[in-house]
Structure formats: C-alpha cells, structure tokens
PDB file of N, CA and C in Angstrom:
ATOM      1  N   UNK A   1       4.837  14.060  20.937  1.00  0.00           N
ATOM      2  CA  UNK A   1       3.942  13.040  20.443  1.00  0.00           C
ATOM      3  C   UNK A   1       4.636  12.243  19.360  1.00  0.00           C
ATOM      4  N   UNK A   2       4.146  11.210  19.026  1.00  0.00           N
ATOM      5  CA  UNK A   2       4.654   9.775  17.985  1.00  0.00           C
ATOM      6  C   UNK A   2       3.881  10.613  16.822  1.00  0.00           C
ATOM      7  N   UNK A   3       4.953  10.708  15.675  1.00  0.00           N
ATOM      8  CA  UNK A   3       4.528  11.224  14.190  1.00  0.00           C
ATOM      9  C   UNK A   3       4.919   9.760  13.792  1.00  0.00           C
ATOM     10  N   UNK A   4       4.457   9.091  12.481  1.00  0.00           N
ATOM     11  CA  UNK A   4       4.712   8.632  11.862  1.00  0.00           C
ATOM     12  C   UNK A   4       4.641   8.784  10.218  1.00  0.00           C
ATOM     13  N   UNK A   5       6.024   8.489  10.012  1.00  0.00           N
ATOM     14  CA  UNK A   5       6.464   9.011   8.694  1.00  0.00           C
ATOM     15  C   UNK A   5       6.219   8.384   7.408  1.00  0.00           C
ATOM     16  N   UNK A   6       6.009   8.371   6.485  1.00  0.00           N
ATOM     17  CA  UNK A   6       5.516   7.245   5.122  1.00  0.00           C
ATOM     18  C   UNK A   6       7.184   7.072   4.425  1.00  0.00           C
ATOM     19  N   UNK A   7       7.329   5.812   4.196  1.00  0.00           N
ATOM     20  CA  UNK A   7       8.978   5.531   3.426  1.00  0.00           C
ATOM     21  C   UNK A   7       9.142   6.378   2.702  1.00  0.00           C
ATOM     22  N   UNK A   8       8.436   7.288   1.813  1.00  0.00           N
ATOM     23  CA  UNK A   8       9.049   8.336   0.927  1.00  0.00           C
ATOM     24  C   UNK A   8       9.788   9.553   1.122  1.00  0.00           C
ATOM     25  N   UNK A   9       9.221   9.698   2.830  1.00  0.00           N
ATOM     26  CA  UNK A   9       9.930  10.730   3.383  1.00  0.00           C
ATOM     27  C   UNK A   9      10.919  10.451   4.039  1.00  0.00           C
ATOM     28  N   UNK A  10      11.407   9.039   4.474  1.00  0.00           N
ATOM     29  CA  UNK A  10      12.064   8.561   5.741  1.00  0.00           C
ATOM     30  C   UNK A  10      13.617   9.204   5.250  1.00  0.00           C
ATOM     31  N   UNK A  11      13.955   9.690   4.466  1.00  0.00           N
ATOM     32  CA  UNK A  11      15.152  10.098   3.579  1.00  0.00           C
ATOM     33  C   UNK A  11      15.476  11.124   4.770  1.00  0.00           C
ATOM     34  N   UNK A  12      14.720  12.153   5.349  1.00  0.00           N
ATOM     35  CA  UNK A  12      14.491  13.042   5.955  1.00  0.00           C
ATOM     36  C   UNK A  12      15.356  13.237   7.364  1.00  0.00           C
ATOM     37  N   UNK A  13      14.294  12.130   7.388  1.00  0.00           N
ATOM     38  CA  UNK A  13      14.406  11.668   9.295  1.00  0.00           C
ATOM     39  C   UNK A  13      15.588  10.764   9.497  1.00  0.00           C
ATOM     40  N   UNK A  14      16.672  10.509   8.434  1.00  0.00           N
ATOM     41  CA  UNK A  14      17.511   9.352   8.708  1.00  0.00           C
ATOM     42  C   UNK A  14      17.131   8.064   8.769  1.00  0.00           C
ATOM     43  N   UNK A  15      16.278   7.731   7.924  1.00  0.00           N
ATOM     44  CA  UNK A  15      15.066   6.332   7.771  1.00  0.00           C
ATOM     45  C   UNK A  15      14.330   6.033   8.448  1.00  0.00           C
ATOM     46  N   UNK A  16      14.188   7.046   9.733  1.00  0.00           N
ATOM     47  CA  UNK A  16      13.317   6.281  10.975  1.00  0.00           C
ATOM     48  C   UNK A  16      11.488   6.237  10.500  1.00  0.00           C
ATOM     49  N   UNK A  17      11.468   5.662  10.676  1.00  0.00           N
ATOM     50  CA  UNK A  17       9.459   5.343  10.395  1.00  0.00           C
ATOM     51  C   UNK A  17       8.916   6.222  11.681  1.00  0.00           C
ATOM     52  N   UNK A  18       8.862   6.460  12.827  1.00  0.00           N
ATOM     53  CA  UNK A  18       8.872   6.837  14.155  1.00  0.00           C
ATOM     54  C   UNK A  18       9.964   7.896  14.523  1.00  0.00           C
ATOM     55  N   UNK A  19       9.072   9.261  14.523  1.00  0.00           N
ATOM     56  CA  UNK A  19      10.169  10.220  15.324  1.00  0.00           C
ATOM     57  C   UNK A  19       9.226  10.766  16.461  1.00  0.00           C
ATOM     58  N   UNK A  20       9.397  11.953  16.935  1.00  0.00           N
ATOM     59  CA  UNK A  20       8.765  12.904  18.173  1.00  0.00           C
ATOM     60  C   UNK A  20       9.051  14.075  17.502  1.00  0.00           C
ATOM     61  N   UNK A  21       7.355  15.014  18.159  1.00  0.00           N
ATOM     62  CA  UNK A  21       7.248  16.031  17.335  1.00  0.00           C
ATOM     63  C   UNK A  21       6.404  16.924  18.650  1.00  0.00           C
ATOM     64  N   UNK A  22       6.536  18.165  18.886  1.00  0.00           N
ATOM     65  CA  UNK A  22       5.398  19.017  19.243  1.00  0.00           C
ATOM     66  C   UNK A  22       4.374  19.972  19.069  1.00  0.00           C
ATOM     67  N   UNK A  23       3.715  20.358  19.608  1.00  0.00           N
ATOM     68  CA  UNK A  23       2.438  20.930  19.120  1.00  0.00           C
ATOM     69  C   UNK A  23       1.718  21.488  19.579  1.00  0.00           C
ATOM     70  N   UNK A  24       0.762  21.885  19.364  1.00  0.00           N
ATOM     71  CA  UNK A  24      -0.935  22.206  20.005  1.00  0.00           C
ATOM     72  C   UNK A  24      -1.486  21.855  18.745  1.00  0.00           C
ATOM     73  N   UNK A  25      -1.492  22.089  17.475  1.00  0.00           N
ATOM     74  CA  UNK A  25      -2.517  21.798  16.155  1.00  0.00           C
ATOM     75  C   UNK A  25      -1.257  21.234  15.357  1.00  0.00           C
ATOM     76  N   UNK A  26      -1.658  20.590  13.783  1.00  0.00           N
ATOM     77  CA  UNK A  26      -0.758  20.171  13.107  1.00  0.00           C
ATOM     78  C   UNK A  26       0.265  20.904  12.951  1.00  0.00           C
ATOM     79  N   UNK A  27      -0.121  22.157  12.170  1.00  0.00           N
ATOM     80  CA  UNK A  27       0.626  23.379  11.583  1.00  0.00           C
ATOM     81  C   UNK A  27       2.271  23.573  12.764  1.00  0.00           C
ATOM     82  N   UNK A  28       1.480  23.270  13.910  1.00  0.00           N
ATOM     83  CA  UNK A  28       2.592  23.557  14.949  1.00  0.00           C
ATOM     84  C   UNK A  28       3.653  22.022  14.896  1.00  0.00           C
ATOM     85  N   UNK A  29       3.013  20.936  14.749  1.00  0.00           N
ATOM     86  CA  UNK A  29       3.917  19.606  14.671  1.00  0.00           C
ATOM     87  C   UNK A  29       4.680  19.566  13.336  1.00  0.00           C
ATOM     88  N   UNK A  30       3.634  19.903  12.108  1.00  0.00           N
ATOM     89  CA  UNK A  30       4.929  19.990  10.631  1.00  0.00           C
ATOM     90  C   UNK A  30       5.982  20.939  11.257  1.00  0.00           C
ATOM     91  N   UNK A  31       5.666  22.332  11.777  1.00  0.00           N
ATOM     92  CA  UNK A  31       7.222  23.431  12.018  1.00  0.00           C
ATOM     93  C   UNK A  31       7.829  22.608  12.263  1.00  0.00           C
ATOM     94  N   UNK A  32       7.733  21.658  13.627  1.00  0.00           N
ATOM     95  CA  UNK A  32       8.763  20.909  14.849  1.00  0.00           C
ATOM     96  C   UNK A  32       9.493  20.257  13.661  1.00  0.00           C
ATOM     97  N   UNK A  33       8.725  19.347  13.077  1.00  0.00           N
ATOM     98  CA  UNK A  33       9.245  18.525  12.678  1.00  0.00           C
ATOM     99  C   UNK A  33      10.383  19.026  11.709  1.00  0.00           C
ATOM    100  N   UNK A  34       9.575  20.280  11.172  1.00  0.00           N
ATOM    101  CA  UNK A  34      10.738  21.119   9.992  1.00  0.00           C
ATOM    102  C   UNK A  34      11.853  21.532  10.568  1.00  0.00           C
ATOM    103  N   UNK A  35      11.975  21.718  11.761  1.00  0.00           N
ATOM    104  CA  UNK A  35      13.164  21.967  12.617  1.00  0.00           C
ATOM    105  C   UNK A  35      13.972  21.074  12.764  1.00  0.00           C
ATOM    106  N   UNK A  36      13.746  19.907  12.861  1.00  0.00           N
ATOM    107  CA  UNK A  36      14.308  19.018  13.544  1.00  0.00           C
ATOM    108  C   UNK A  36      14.935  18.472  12.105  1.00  0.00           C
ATOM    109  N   UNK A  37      14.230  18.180  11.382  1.00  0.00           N
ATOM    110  CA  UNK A  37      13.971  17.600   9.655  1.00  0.00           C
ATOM    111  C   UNK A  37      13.945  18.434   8.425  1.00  0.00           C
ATOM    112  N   UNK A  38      15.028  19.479   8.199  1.00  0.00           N
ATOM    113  CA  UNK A  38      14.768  20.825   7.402  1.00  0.00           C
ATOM    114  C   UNK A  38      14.352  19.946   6.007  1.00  0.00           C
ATOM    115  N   UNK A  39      13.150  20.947   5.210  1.00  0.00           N
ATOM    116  CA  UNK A  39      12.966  20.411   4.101  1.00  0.00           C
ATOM    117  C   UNK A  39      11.417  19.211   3.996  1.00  0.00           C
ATOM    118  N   UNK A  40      11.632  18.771   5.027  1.00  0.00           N
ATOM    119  CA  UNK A  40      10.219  17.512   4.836  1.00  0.00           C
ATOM    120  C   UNK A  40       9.097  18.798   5.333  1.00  0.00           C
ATOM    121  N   UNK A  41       8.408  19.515   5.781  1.00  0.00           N
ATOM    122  CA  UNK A  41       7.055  20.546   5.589  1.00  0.00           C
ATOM    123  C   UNK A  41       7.079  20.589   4.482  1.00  0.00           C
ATOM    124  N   UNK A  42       7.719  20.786   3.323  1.00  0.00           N
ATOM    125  CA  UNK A  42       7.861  21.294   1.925  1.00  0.00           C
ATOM    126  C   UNK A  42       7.148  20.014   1.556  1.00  0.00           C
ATOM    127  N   UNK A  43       7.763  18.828   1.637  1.00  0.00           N
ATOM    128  CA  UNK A  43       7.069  17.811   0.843  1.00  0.00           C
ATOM    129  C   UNK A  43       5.570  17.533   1.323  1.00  0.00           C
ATOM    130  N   UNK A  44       4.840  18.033   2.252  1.00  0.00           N
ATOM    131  CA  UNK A  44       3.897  17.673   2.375  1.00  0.00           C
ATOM    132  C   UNK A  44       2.883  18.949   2.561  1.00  0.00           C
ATOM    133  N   UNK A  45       3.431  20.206   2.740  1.00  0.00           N
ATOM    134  CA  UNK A  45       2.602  21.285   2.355  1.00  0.00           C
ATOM    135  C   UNK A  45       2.494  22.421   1.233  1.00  0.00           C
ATOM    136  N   UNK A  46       2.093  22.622   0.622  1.00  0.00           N
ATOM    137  CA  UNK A  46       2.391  23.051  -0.597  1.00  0.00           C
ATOM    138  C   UNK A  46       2.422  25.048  -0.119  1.00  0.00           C
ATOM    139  N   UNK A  47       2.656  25.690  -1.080  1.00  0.00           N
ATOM    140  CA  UNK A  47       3.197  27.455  -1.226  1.00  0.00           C
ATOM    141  C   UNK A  47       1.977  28.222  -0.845  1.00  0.00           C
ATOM    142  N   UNK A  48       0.689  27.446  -0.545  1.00  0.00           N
ATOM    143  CA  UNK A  48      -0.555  28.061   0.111  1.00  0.00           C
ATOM    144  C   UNK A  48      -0.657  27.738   1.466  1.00  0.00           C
ATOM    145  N   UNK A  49      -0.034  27.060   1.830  1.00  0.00           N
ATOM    146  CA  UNK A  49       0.144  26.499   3.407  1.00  0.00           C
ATOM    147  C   UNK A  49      -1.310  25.315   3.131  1.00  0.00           C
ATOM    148  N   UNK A  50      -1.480  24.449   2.284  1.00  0.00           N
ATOM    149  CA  UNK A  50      -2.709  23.779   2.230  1.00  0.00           C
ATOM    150  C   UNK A  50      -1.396  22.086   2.305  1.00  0.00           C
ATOM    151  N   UNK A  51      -2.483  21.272   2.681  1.00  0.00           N
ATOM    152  CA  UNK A  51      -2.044  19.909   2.840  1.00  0.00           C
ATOM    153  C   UNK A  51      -1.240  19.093   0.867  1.00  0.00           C
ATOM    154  N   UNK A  52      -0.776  19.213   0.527  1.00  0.00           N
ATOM    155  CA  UNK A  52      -0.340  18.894  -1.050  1.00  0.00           C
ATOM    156  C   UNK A  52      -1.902  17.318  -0.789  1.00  0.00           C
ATOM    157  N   UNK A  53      -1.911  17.694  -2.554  1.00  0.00           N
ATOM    158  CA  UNK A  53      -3.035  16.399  -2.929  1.00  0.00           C
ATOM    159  C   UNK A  53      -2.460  15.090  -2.390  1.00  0.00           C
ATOM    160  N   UNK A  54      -1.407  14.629  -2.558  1.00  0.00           N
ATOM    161  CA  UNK A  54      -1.130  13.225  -2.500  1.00  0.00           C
ATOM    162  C   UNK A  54      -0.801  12.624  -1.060  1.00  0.00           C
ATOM    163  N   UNK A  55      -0.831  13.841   0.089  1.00  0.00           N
ATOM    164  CA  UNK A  55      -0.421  13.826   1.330  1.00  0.00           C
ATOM    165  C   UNK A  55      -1.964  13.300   2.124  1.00  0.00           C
ATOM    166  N   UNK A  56      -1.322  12.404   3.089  1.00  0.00           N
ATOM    167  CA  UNK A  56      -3.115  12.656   4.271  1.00  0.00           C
ATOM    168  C   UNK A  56      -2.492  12.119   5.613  1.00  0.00           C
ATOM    169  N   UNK A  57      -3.011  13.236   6.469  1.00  0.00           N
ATOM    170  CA  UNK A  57      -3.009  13.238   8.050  1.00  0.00           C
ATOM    171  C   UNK A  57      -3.566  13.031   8.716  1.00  0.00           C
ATOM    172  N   UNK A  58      -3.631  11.922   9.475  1.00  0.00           N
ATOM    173  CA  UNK A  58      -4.588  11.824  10.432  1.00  0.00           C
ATOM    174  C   UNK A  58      -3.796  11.462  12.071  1.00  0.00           C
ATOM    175  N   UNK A  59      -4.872  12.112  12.741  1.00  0.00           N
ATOM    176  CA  UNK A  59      -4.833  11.945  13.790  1.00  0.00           C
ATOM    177  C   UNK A  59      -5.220  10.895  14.856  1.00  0.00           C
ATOM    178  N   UNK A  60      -4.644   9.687  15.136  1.00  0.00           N
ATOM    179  CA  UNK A  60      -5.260   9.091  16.058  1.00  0.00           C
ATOM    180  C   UNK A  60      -5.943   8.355  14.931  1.00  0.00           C
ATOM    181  N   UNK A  61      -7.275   8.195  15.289  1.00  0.00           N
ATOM    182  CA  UNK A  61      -8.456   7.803  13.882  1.00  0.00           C
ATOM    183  C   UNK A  61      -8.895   8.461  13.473  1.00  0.00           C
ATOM    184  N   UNK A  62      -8.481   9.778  13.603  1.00  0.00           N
ATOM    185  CA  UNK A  62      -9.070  10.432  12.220  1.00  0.00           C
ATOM    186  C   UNK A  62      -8.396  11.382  11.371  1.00  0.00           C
ATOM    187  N   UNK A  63      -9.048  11.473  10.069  1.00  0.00           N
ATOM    188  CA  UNK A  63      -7.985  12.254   8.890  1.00  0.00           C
ATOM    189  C   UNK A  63      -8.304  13.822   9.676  1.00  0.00           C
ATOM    190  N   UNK A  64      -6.915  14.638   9.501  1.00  0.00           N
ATOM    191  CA  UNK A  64      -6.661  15.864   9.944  1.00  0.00           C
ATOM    192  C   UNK A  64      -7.184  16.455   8.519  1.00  0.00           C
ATOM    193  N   UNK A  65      -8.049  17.346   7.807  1.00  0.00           N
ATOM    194  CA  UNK A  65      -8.493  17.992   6.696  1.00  0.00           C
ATOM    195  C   UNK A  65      -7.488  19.276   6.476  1.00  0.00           C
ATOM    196  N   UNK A  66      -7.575  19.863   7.826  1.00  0.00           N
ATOM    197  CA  UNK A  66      -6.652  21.092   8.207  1.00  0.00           C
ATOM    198  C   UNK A  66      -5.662  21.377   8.787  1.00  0.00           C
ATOM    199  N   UNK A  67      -5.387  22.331   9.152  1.00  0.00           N
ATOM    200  CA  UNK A  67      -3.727  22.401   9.647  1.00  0.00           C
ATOM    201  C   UNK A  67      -4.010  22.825  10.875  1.00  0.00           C
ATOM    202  N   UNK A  68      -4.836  23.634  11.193  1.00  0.00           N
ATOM    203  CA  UNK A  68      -5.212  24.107  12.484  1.00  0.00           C
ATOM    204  C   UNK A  68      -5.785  22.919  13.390  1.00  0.00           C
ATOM    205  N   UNK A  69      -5.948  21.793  12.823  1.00  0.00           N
ATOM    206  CA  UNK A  69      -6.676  20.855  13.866  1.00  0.00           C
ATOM    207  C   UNK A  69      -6.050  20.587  14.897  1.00  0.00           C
ATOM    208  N   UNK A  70      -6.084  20.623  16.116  1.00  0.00           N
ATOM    209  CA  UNK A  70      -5.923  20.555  17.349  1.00  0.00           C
ATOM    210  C   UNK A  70      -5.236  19.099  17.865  1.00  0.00           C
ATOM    211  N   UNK A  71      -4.207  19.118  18.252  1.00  0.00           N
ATOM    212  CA  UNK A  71      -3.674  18.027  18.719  1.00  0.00           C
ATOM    213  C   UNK A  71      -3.299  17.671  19.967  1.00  0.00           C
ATOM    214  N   UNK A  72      -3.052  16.425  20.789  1.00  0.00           N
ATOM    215  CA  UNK A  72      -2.527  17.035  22.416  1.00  0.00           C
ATOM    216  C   UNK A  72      -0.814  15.766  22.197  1.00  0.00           C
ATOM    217  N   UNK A  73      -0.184  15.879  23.934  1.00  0.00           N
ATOM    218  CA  UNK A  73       0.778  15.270  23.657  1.00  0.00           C
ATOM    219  C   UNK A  73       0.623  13.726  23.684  1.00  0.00           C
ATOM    220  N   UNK A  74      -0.308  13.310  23.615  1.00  0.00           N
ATOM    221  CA  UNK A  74      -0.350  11.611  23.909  1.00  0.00           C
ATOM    222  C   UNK A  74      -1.343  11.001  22.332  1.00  0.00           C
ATOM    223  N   UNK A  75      -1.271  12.219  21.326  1.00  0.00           N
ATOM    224  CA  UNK A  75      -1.763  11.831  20.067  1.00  0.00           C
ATOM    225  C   UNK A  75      -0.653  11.465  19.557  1.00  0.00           C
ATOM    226  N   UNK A  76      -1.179  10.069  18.378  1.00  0.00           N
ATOM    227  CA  UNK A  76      -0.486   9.898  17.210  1.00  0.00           C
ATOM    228  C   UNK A  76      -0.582  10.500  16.211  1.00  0.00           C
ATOM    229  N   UNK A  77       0.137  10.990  15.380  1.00  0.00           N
ATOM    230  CA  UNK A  77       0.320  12.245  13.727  1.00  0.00           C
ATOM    231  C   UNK A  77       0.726  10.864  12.698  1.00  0.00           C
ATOM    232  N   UNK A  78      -0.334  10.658  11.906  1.00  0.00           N
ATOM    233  CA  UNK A  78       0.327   9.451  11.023  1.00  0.00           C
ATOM    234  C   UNK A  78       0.494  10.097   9.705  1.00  0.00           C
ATOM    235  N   UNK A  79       1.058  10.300   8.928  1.00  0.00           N
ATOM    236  CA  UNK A  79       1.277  10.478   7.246  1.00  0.00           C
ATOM    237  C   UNK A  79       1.486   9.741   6.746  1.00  0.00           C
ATOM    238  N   UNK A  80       0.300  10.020   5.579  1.00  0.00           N
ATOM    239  CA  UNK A  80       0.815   8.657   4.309  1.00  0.00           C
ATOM    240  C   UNK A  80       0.830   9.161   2.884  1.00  0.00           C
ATOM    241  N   UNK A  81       1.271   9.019   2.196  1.00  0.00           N
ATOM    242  CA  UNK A  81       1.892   9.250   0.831  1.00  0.00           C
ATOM    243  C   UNK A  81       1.163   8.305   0.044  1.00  0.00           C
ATOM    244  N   UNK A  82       0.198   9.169  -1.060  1.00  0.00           N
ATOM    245  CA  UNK A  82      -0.253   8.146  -1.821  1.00  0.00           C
ATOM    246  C   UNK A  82       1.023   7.948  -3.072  1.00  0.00           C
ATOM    247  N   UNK A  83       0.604   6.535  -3.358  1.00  0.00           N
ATOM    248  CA  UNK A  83       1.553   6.027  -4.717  1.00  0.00           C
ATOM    249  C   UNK A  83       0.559   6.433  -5.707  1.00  0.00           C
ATOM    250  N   UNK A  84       0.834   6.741  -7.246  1.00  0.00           N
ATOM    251  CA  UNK A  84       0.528   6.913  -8.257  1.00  0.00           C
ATOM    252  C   UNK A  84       1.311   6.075  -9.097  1.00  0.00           C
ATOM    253  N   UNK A  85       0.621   6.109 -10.252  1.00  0.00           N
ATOM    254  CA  UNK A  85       1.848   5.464 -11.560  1.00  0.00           C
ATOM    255  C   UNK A  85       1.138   5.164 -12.361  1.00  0.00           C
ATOM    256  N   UNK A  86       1.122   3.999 -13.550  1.00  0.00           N
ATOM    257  CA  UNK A  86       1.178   3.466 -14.091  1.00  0.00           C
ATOM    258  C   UNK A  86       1.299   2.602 -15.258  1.00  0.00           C
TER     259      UNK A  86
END
C-alpha cells in the first residue's frame, strides 16, 4: 500500500514523500516500514508502543487512533507531523 511520509521524516526514506509498505493493521505497516527505513517507527511511536503526541495517522479518510486498526492493500497510510514553535 501507498504510505505517505511528512518532510520531517523524508530524511529516512531518502526524501521520497511516497514509499510502499505492508500490512494487515498499522502496527504491521510502521514494522515494514521499520525494515525497509531503520529508525523512522521510533520517530513516530513512542517506548509504550502508543502513537507519540505530535504524530497522526490516518487512513484513507480517517484518523487511525490505534495501532491495531485494520488496513487492506489498496489503502492509503498518510502521516503528518505537527509543527510547534514559537
């Protein structure tokens, strides 16, 4: 399936905005991706296996809350990185 990556991570993936990932639920598409991309699961799941605050997943149209949420192969995985500052 089409993950899409937020510029903060693209460091990861070799800048690509757009990679391929597999699955059955999220939890199973972050591993892939951690395989493929060692190091980016870390930035977006934190030492409880919970989603980190500033991270959000959604699926298709809708936000993924959990990790177990169920995915198939013709879904989009979008991540976005909130900005802070100021």
């Amino acid at each position: 399936m089409k993950v899409f990556i937020p510029t903060p991570l693209r460091a990861y993936t070799g800048d690509r905005g757009e990679v391929e990932a597999a699955g059955t639920t999220i939890a199973e598409v972050l591993a892939d991706l951690d395989r493929h991309f060692p190091g980016i699961r870390f930035r977006m799941i934190d030492e409880q296996d919970a989603v980190r605050r500033h991270i959000r997943i959604w699926v298709n149209q809708d936000e993924a809350r959990a990790l177990d949420v169920p995915v198939g192969p013709t879904d989009q995985v979008i991540i976005f990185q909130a900005l802070s500052g100021g």
